[in-house]
Protein backbone atom coordinates (compact mmCIF):
# COMPACT_ATOMS: atom_id res chain seq x y z
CA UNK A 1 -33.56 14.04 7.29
CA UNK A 2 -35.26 17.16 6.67
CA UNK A 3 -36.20 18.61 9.45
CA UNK A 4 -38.19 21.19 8.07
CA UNK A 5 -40.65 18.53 6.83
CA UNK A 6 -40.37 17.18 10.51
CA UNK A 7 -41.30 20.85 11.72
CA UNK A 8 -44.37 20.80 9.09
CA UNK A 9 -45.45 17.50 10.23
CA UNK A 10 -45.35 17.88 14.10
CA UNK A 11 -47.53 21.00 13.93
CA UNK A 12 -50.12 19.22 11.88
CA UNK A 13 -50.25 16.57 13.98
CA UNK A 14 -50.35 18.95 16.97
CA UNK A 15 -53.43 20.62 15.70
CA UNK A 16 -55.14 17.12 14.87
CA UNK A 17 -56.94 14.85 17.27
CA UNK A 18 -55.72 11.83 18.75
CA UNK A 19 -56.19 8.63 16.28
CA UNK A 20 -54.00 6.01 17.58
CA UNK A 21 -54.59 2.30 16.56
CA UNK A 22 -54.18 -0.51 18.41
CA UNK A 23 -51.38 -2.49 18.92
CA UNK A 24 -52.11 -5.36 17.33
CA UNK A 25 -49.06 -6.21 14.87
CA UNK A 26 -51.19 -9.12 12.56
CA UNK A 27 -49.33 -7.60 9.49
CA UNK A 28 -47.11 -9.88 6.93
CA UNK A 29 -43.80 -11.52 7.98
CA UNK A 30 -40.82 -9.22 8.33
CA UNK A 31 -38.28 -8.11 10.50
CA UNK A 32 -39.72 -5.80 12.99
CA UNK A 33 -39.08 -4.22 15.75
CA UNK A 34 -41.77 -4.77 18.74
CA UNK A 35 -40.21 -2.93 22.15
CA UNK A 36 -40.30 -5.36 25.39
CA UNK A 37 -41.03 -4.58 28.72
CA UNK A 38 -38.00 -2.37 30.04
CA UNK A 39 -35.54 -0.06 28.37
CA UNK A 40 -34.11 -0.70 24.93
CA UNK A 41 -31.77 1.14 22.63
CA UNK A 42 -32.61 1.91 19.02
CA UNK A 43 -30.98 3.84 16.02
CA UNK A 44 -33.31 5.06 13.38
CA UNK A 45 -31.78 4.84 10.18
CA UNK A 46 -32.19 6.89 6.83
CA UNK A 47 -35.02 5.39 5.22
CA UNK A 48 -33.79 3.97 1.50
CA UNK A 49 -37.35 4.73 -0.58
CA UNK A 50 -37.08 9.14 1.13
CA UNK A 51 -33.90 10.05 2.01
CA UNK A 52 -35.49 13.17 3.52
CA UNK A 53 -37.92 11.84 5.92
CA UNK A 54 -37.85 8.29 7.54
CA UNK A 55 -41.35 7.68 8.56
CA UNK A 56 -43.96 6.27 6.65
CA UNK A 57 -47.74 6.72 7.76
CA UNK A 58 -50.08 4.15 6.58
CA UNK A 59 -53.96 3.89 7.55
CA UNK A 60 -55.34 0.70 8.70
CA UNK A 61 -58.86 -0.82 9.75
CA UNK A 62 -58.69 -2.64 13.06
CA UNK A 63 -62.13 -3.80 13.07
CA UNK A 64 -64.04 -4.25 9.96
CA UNK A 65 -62.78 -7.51 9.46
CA UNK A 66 -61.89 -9.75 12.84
CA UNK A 67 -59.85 -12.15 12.02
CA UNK A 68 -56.94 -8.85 10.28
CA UNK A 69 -56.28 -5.58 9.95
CA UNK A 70 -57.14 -4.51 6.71
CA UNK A 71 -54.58 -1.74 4.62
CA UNK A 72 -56.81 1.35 3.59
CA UNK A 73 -56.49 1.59 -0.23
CA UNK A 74 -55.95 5.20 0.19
CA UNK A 75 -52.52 4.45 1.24
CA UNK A 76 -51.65 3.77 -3.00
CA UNK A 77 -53.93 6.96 -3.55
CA UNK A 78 -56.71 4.71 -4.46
CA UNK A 79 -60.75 5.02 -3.84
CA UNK A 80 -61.62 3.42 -0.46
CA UNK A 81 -65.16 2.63 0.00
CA UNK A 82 -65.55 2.44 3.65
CA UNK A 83 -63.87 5.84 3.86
CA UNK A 84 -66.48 7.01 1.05
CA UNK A 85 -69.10 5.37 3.05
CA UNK A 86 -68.32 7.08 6.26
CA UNK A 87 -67.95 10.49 4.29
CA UNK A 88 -71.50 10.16 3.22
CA UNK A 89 -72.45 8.99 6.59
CA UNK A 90 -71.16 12.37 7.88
CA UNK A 91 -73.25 14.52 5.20
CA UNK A 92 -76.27 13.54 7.09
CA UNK A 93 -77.42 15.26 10.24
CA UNK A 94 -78.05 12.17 12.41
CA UNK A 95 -75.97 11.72 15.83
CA UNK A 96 -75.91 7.89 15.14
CA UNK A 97 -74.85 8.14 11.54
CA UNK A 98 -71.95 9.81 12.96
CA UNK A 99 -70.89 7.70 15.47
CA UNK A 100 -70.74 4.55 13.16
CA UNK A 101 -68.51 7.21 10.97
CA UNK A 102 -65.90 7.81 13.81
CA UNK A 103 -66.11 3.74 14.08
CA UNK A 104 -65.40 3.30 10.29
CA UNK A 105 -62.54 5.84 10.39
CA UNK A 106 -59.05 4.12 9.46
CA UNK A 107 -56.70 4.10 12.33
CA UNK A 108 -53.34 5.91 11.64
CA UNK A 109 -49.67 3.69 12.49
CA UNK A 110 -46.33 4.85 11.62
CA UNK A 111 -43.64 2.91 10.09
CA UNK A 112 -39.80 3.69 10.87
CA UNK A 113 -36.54 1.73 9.78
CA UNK A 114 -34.36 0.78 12.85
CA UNK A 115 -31.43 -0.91 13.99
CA UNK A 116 -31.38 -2.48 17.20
CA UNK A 117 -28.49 -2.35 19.50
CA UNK A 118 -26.70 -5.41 20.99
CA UNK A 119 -28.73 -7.29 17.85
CA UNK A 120 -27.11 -5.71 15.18
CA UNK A 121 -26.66 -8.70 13.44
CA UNK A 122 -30.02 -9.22 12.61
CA UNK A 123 -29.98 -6.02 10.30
CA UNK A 124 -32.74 -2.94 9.63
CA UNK A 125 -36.07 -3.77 11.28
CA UNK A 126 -39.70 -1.79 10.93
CA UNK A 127 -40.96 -0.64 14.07
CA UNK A 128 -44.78 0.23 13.80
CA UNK A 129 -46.06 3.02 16.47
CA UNK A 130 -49.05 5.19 16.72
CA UNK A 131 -49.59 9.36 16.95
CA UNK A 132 -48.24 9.75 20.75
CA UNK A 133 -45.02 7.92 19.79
CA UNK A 134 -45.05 9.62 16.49
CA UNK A 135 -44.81 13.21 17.94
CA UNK A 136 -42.09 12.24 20.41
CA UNK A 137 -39.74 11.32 17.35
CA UNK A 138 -40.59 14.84 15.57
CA UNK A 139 -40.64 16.67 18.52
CA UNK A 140 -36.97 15.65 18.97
CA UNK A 141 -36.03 16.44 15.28
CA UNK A 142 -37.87 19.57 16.08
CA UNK A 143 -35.40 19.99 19.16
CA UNK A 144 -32.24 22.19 17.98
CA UNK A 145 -29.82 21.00 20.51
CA UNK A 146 -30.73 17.62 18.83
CA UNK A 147 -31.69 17.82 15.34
CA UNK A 148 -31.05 15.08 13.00
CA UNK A 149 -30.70 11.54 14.70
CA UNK A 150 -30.67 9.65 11.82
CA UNK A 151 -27.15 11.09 10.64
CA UNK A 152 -25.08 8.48 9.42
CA UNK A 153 -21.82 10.17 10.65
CA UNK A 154 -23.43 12.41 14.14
CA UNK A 155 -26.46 10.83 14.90
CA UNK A 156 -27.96 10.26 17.96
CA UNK A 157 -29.12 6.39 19.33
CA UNK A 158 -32.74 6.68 21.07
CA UNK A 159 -33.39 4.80 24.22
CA UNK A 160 -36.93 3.20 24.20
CA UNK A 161 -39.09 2.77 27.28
CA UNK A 162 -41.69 0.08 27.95
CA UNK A 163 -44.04 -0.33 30.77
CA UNK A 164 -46.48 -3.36 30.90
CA UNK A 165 -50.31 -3.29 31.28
CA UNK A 166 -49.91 -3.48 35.11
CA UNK A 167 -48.90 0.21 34.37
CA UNK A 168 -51.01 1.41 31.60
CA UNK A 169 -53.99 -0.13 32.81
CA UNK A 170 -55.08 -1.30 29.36
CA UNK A 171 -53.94 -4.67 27.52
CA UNK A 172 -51.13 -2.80 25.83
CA UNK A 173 -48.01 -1.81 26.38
CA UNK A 174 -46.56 1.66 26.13
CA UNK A 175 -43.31 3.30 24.95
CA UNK A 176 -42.28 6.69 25.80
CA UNK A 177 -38.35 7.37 23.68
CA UNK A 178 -35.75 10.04 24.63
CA UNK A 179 -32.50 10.76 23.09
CA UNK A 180 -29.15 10.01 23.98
CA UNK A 181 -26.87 13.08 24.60
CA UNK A 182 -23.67 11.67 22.75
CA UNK A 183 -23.22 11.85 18.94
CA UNK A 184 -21.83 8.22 17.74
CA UNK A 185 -21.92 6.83 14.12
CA UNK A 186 -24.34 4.80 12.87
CA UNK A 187 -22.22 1.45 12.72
CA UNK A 188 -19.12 0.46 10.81
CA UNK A 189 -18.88 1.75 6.77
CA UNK A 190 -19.28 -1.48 5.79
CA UNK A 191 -22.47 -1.90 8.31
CA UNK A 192 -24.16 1.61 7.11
CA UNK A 193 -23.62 0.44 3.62
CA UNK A 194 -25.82 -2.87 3.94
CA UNK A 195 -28.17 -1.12 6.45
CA UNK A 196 -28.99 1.64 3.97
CA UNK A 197 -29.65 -0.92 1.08
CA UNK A 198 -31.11 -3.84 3.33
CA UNK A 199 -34.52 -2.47 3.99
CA UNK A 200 -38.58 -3.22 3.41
CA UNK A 201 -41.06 -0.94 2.46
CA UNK A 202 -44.16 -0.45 4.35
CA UNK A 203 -46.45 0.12 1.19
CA UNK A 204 -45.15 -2.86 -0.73
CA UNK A 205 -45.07 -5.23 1.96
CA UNK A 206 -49.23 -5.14 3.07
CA UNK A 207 -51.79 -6.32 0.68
CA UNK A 208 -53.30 -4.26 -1.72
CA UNK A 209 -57.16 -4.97 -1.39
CA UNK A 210 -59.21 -3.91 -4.15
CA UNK A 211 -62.56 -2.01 -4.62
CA UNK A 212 -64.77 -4.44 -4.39
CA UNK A 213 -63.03 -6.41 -1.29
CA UNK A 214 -63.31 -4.04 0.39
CA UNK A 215 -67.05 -2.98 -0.04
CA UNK A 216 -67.23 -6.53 0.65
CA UNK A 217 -65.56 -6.49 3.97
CA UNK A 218 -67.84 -3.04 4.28
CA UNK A 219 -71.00 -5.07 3.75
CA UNK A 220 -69.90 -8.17 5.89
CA UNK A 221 -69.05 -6.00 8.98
CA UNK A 222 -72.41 -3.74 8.39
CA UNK A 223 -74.96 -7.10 7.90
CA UNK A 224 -73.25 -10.38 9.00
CA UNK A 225 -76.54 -11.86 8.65
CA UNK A 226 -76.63 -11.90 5.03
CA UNK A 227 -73.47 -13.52 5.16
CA UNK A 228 -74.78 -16.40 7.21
CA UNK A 229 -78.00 -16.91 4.74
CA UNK A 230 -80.25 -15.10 6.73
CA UNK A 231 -83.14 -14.42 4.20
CA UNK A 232 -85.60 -12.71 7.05
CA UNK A 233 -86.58 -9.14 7.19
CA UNK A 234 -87.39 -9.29 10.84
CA UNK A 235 -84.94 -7.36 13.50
CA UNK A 236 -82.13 -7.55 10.36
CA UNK A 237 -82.75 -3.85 9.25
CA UNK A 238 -83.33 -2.84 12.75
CA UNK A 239 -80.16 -4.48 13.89
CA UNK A 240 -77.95 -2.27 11.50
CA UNK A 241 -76.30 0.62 14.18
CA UNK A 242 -77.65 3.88 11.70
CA UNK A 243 -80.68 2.39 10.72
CA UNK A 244 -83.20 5.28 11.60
CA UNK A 245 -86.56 4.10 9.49
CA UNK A 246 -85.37 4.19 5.80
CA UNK A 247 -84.76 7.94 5.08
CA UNK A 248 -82.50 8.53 2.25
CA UNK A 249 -80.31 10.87 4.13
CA UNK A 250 -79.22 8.43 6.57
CA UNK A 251 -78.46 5.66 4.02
CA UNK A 252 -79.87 3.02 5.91
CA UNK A 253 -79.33 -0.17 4.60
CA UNK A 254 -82.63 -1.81 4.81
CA UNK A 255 -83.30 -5.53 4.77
CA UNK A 256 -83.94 -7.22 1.60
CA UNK A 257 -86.82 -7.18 -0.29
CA UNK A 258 -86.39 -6.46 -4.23
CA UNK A 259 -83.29 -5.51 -4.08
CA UNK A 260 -80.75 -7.00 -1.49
CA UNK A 261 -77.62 -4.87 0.60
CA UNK A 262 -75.53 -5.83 -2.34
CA UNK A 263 -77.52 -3.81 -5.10
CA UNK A 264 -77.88 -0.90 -2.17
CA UNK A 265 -74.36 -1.24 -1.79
CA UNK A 266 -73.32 -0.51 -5.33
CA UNK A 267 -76.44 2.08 -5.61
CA UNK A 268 -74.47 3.89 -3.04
CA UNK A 269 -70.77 3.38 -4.55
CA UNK A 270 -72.36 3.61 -7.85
């Protein structure tokens, strides 16, 4: 691991604000890793797609579309539109165009490969987290009486803490994780081998929406009425959050008439 990158990161985290997800896991079928209620153990191992850094940060939409989490093209350094949309949102000087932009904003989650102990057997999982979790794991790298955990050879197991939401107060759980003291290998040679080959990856294992799916979901989250047919003008335009009379600086998205929200759509993408 390199633990200068982990130095890098944690300070520009530090300086950032807090943009934790939820904990919804509705993402693909894999092996993952999703703590319990109580204490757990955990080794994190050297991811096999960056030897020097295991975690992988991926940005995700939790509530454009209801029934999913959506995977922010910008994660395969592609154009996203809502993020474009927001971004424009922002250029204007209206207090509601800005609040629907902090609502559009992707939602940050961390990916790390782990092995979990007493279930061995069941190989390298992913465990997803958000930012709070995030800066406990480089914080520790950060640590020099600890330094590199994931060390095949003098690495350091992490014990994971859960409390319920009779403790949080919220419908979600939360983790807290703290080193253990004593250096022990990863596993056996023959277990480290498998374990380092044996492993998804985040970026290839969500789908890749394009473009225009996701000006679609964009559209659908923005004006469900269209959706459903509605062909009205009455209370639709009015019923858009940053809808403030038509001006062109707050790119209200006005009810049909010769054009519909499509053609606005791409006017605004164009």
């Amino acid at each position: 691991m390199n633990l200068d990158a982990i130095k890098q990161k944690l300070d520009t985290l530090q300086k950032s604000s807090n943009n934790n997800g939820s904990n919804k896991t509705d993402y693909p079928q894999l092996k993952k890793f999703k703590p319990s209620v109580g204490k757990q153990t955990v080794r994190v191992v050297p991811f096999k797609y960056n030897k020097d850094y295991p975690f992988t940060e991926m940005k995700f939409y939790y509530n454009i579309d209801k029934f999913r989490m959506l995977a922010s093209p910008l994660n395969w350094d592609e154009k996203d539109p809502i993020a474009e949309f927001a971004k424009q949102l922002r250029g204007t000087n209206d207090k509601e165009n800005w609040r629907l932009a902090k609502k559009l904003d992707p939602k940050m989650r961390i990916f790390v490969p782990v092995v979990v102990r007493g279930e061995e057997e069941q190989g390298v999982k992913l465990w997803q987290f958000g930012k709070n979790t995030y800066l406990e794991f480089l914080s520790l790298a950060d640590d020099d009486d600890i330094g590199d955990y994931t060390d095949i050879h003098q690495g350091r197991d992490i014990t994971v803490d859960t409390v319920g939401p009779d403790v949080t107060g919220t419908a979600y759980n939360k983790s807290s994780v703290r080193v253990k003291t004593k250096q022990t290998p990863l596993g056996e040679p023959d277990q480290i081998q498998k374990w380092l080959e044996d492993q998804a990856n985040p970026t290839e294992v969500f789908k890749r929406h394009s473009f225009e799916d996701m000006k679609s979901n964009l559209q659908t989250f923005l004006a469900p009425e269209e959706e459903a047919g509605s062909t009205t003008n009455e209370g639709s335009s009015s019923d858009l959050p940053f809808d403030k009379g038509g001006s062109q600086n707050n790119y209200a998205v006005k009810a049909p008439q010769k054009e519909s929200k499509v053609d606005k759509f791409d006017e605004l993408f164009s």
